[in-house]
N, C-alpha and C. Protein backbone atom coordinates (compact mmCIF):
# COMPACT_ATOMS: atom_id res chain seq x y z
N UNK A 1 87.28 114.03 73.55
CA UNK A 1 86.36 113.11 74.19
C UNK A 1 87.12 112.12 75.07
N UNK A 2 86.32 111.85 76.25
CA UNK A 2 87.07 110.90 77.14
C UNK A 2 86.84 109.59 76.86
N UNK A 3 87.60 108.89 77.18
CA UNK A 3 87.66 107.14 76.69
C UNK A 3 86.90 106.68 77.77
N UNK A 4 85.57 105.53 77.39
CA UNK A 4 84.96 104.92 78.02
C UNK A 4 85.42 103.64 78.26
N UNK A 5 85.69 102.96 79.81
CA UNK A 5 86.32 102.15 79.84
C UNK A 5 85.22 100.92 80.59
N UNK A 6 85.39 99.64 79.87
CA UNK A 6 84.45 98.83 80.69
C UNK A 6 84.82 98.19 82.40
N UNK A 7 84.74 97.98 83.08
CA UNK A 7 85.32 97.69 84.33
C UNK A 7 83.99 96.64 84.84
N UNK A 8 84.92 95.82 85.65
CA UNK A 8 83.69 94.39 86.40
C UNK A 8 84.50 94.81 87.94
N UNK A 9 83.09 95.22 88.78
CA UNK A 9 83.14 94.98 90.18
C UNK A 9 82.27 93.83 90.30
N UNK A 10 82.54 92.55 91.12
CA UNK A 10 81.19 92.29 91.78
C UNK A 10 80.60 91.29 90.70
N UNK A 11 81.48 90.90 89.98
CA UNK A 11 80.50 90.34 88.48
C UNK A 11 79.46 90.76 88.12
N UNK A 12 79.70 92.59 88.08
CA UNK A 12 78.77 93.39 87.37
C UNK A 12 79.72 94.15 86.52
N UNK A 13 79.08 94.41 85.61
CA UNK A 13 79.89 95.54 84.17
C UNK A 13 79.57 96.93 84.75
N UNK A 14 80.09 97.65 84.25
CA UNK A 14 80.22 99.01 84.57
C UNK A 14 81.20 99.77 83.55
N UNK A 15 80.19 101.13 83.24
CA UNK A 15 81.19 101.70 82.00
C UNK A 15 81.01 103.11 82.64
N UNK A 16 82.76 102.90 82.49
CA UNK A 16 83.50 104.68 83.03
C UNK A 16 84.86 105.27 82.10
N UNK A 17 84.20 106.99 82.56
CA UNK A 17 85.36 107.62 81.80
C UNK A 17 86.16 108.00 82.56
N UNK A 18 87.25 108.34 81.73
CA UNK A 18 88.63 108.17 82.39
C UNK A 18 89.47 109.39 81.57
N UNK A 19 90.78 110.11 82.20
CA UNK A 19 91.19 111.11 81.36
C UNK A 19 92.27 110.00 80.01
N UNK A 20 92.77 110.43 78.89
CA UNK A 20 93.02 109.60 78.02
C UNK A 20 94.48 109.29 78.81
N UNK A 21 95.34 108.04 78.67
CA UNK A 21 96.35 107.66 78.86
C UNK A 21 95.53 107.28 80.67
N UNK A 22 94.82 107.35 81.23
CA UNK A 22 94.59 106.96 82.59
C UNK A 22 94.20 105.91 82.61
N UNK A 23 93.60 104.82 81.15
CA UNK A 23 92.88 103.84 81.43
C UNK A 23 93.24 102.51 82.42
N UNK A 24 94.95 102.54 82.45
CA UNK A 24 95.74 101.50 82.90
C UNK A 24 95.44 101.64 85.20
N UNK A 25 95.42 103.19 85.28
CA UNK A 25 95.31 103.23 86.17
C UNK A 25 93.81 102.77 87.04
N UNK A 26 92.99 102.96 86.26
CA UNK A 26 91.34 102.36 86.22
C UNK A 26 91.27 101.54 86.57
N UNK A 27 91.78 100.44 85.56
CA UNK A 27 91.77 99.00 85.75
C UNK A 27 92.70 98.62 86.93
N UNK A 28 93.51 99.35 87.47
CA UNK A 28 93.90 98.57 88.87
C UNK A 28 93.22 99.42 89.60
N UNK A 29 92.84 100.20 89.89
CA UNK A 29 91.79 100.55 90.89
C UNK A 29 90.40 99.70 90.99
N UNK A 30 89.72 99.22 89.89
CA UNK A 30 89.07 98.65 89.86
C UNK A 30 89.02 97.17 90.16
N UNK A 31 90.45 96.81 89.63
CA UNK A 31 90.73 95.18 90.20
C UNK A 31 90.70 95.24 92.03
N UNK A 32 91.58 96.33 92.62
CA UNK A 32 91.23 96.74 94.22
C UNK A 32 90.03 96.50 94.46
N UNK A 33 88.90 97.17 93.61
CA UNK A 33 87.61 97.06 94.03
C UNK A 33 86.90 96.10 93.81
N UNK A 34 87.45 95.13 93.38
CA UNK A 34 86.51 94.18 92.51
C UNK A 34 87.10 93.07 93.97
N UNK A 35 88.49 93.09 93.80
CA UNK A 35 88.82 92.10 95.56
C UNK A 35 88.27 91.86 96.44
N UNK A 36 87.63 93.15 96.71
CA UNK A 36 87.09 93.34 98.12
C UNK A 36 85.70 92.62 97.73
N UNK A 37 84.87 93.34 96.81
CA UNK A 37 84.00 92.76 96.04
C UNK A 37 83.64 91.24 96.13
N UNK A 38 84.45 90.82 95.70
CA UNK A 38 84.78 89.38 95.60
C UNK A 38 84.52 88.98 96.96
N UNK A 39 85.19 89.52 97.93
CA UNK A 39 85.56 88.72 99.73
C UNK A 39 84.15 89.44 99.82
N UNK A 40 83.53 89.99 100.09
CA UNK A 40 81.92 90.08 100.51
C UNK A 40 80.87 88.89 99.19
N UNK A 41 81.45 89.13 98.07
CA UNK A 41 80.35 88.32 97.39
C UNK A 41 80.34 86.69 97.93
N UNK A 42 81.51 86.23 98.53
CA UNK A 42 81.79 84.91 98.92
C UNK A 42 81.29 85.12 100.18
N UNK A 43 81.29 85.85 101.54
CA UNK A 43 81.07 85.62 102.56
C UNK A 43 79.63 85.81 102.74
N UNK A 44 79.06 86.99 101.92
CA UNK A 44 77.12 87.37 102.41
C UNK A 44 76.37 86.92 101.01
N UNK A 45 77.02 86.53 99.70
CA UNK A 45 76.44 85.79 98.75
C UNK A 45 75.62 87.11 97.84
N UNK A 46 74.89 87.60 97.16
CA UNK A 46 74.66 88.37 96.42
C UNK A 46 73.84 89.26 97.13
N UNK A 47 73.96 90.69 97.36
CA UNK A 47 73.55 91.52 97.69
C UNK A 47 73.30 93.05 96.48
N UNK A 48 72.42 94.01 96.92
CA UNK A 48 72.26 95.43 96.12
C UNK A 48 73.50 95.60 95.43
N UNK A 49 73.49 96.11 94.46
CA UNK A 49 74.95 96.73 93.85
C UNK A 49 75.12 98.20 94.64
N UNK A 50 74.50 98.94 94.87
CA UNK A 50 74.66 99.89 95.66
C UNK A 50 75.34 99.71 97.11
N UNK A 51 74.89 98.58 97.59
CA UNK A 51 75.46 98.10 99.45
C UNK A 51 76.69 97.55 98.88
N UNK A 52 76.94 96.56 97.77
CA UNK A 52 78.01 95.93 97.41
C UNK A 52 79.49 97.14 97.62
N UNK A 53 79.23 98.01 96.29
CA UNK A 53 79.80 98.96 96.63
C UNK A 53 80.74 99.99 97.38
N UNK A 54 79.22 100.53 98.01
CA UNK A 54 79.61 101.19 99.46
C UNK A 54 80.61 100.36 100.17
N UNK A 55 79.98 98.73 100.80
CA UNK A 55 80.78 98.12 101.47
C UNK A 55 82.29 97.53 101.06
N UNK A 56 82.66 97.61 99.93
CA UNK A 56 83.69 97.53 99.02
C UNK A 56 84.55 98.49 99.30
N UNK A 57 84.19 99.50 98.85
CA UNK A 57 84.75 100.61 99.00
C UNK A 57 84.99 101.18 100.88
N UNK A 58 84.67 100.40 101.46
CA UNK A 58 84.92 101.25 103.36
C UNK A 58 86.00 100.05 103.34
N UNK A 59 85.38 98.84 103.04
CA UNK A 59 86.95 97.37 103.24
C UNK A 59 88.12 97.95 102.56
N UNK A 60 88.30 98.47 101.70
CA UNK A 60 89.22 99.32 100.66
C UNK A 60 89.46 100.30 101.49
N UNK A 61 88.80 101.09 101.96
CA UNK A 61 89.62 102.58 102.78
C UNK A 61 90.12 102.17 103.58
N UNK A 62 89.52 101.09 104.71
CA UNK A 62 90.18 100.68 105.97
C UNK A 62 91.99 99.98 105.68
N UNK A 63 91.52 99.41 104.62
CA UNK A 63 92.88 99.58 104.15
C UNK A 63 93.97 100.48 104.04
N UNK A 64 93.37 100.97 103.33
CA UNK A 64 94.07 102.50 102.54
C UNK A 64 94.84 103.01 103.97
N UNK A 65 93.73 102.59 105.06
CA UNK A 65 93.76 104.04 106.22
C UNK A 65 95.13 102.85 107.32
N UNK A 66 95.12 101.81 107.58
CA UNK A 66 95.86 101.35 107.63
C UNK A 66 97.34 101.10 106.88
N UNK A 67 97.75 101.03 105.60
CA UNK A 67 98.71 101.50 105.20
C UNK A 67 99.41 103.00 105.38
N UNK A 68 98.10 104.13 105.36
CA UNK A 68 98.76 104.82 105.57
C UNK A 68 99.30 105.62 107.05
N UNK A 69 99.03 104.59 108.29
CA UNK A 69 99.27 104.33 109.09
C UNK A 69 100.77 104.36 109.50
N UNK A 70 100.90 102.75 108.62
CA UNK A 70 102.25 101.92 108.69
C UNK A 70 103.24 103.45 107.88
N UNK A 71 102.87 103.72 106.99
CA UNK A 71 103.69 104.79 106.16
C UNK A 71 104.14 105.81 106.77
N UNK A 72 103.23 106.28 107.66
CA UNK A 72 103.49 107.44 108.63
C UNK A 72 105.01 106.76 109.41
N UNK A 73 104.68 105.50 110.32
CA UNK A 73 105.38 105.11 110.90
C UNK A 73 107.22 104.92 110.43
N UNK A 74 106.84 104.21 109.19
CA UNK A 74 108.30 104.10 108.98
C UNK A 74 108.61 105.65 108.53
N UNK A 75 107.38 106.16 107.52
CA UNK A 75 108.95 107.59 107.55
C UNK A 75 108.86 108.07 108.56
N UNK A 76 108.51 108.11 110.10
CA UNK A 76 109.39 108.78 111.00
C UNK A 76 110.27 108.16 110.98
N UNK A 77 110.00 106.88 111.04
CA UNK A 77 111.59 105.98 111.38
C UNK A 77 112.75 106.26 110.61
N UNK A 78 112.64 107.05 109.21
CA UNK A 78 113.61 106.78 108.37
C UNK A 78 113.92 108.63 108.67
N UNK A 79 113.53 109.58 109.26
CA UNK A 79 114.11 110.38 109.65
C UNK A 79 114.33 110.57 110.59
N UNK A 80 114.45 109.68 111.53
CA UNK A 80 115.32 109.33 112.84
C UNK A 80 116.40 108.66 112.38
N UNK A 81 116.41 108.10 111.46
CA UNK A 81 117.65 107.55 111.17
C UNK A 81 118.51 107.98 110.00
N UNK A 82 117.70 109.41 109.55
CA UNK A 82 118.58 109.96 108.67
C UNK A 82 119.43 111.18 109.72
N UNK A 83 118.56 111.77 110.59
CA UNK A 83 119.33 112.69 111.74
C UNK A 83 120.20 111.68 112.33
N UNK A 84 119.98 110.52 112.66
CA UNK A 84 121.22 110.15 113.37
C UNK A 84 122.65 109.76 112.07
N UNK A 85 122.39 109.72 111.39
CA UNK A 85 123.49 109.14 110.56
C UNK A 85 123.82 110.61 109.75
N UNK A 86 123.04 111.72 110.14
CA UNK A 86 123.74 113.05 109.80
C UNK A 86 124.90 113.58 110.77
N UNK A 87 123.91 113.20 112.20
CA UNK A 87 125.03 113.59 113.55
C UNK A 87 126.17 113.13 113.35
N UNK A 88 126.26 111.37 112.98
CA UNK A 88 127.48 110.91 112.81
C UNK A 88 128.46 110.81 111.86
N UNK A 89 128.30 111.61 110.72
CA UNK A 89 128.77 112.57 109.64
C UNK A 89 129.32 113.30 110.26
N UNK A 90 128.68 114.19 110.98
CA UNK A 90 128.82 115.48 111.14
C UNK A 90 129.92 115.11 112.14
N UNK A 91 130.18 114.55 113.27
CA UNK A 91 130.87 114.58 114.68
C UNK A 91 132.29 114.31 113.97
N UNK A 92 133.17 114.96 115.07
CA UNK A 92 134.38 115.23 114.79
C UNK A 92 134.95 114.00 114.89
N UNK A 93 136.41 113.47 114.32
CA UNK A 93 136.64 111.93 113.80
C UNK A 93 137.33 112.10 115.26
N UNK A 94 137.05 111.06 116.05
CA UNK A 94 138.08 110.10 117.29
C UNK A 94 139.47 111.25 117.24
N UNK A 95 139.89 111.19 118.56
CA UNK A 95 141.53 111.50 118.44
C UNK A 95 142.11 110.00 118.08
N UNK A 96 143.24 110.08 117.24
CA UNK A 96 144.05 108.85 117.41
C UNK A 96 144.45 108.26 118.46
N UNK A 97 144.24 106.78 118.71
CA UNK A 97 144.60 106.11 120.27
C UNK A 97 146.32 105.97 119.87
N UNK A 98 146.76 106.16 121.04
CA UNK A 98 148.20 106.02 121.47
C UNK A 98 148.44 104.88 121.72
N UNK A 99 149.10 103.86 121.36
CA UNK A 99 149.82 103.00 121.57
C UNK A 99 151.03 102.57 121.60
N UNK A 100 151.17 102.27 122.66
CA UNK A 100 153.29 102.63 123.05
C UNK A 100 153.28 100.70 122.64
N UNK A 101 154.95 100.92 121.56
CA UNK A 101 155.25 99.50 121.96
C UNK A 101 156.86 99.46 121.98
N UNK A 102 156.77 98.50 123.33
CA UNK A 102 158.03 98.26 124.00
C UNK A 102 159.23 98.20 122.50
N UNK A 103 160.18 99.13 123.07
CA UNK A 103 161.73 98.73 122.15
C UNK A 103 162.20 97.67 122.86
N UNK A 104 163.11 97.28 122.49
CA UNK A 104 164.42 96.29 122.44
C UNK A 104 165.42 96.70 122.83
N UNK A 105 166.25 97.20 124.05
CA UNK A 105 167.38 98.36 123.78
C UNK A 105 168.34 97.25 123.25
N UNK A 106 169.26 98.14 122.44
CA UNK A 106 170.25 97.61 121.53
C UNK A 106 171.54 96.76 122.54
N UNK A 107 171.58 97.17 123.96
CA UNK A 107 172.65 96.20 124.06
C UNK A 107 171.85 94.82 124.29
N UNK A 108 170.82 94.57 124.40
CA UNK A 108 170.02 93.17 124.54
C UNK A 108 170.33 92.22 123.35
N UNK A 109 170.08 93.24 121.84
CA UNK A 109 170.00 92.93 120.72
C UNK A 109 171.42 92.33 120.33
N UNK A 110 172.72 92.72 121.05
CA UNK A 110 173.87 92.89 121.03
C UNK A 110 174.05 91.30 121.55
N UNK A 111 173.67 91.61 123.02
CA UNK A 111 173.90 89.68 123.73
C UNK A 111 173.36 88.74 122.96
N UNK A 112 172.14 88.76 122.58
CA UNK A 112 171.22 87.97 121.71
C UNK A 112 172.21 87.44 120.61
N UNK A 113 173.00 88.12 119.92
CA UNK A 113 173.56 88.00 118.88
C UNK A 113 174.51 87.35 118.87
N UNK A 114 175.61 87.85 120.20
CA UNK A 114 176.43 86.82 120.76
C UNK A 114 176.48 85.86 120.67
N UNK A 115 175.20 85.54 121.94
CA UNK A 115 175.18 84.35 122.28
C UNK A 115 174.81 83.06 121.45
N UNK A 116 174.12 83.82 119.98
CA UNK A 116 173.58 83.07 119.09
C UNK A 116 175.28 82.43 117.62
N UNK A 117 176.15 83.54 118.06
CA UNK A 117 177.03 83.71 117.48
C UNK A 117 178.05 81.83 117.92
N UNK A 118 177.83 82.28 119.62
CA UNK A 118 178.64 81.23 120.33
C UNK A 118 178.06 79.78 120.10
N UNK A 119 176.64 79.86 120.24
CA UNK A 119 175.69 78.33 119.97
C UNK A 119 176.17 77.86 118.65
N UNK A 120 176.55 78.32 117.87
CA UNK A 120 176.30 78.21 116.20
C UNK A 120 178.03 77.83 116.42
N UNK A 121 179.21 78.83 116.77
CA UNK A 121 180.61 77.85 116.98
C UNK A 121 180.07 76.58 117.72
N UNK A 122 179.55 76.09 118.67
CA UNK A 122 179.58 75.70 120.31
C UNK A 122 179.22 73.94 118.89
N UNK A 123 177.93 74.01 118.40
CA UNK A 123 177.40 73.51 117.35
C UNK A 123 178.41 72.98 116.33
N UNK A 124 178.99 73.81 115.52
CA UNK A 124 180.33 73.25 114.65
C UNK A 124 181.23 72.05 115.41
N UNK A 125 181.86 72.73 116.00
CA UNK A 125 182.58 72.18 117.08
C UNK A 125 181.98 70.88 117.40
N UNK A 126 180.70 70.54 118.19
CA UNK A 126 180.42 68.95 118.17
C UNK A 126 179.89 68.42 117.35
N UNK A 127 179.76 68.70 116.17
CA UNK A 127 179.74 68.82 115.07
C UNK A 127 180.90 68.01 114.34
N UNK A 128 182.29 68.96 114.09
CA UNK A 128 183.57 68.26 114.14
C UNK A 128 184.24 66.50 114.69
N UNK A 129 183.38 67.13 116.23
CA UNK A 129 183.77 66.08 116.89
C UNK A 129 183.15 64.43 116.65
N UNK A 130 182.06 64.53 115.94
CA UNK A 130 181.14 63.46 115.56
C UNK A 130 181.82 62.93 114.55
N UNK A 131 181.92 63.97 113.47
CA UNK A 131 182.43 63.51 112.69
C UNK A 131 184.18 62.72 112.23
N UNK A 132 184.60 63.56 113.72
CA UNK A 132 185.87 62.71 113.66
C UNK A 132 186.01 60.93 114.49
């Protein structure tokens, strides 16, 4: 036997069956319906339960039909951007860039050394001389 479940659209009761373990899903379908419900019972004030309804239920699809709109939209988007981030997987890695950097030729390294050799006596030396 199927479980009878109580449900309020509209601040009306209503009793429905449901397959067993589905009752949870009911009650949020029904809270959906009862929303919309609600935004017509506040704007046109009490009307047929039958027009209530109906009109409940088209504010609810237009929904529905709008989300699944937006849904369409992004998953194209998200397989445009899964092909592109496959291409760029896929593409062969860069050649390595070449970059030349200038040597030093060794007799430069040679004077350098010298001359650093001579500053450093040149240094002692008045050095000496101060101190004498």
């Amino acid at each position: 036997m199927m479980p009878e479940v109580d449900i309020e659209i509209g601040g009306r009761t209503f009793q429905v069956s449901c397959q067993e373990g589905e009752e949870h899903f009911l009650h949020s379908a029904a809270k959906m319906l009862d929303d919309e419900a609600s935004v017509l019972a506040a704007q046109i004030g009490r009307i047929p339960e039958a027009r209530m309804l109906l009109m409940a239920g088209l504010m609810l699809a237009d929904k529905t039909a709008g989300l699944q709109d937006k849904l369409s939209e992004v998953t194209d988007l998200l397989a445009e951007r899964d092909a592109e981030l496959a291409g760029l997987r896929d593409a062969p890695a860069p050649a390595p860039e070449r970059v030349e950097v200038p040597v030093v030729p060794a007799s430069v390294t040679d004077t350098l050394a010298e001359i650093a050799a001579r500053a450093e006596a040149l240094a002692e030396t008045v050095d000496g001389r101060k101190a004498g």
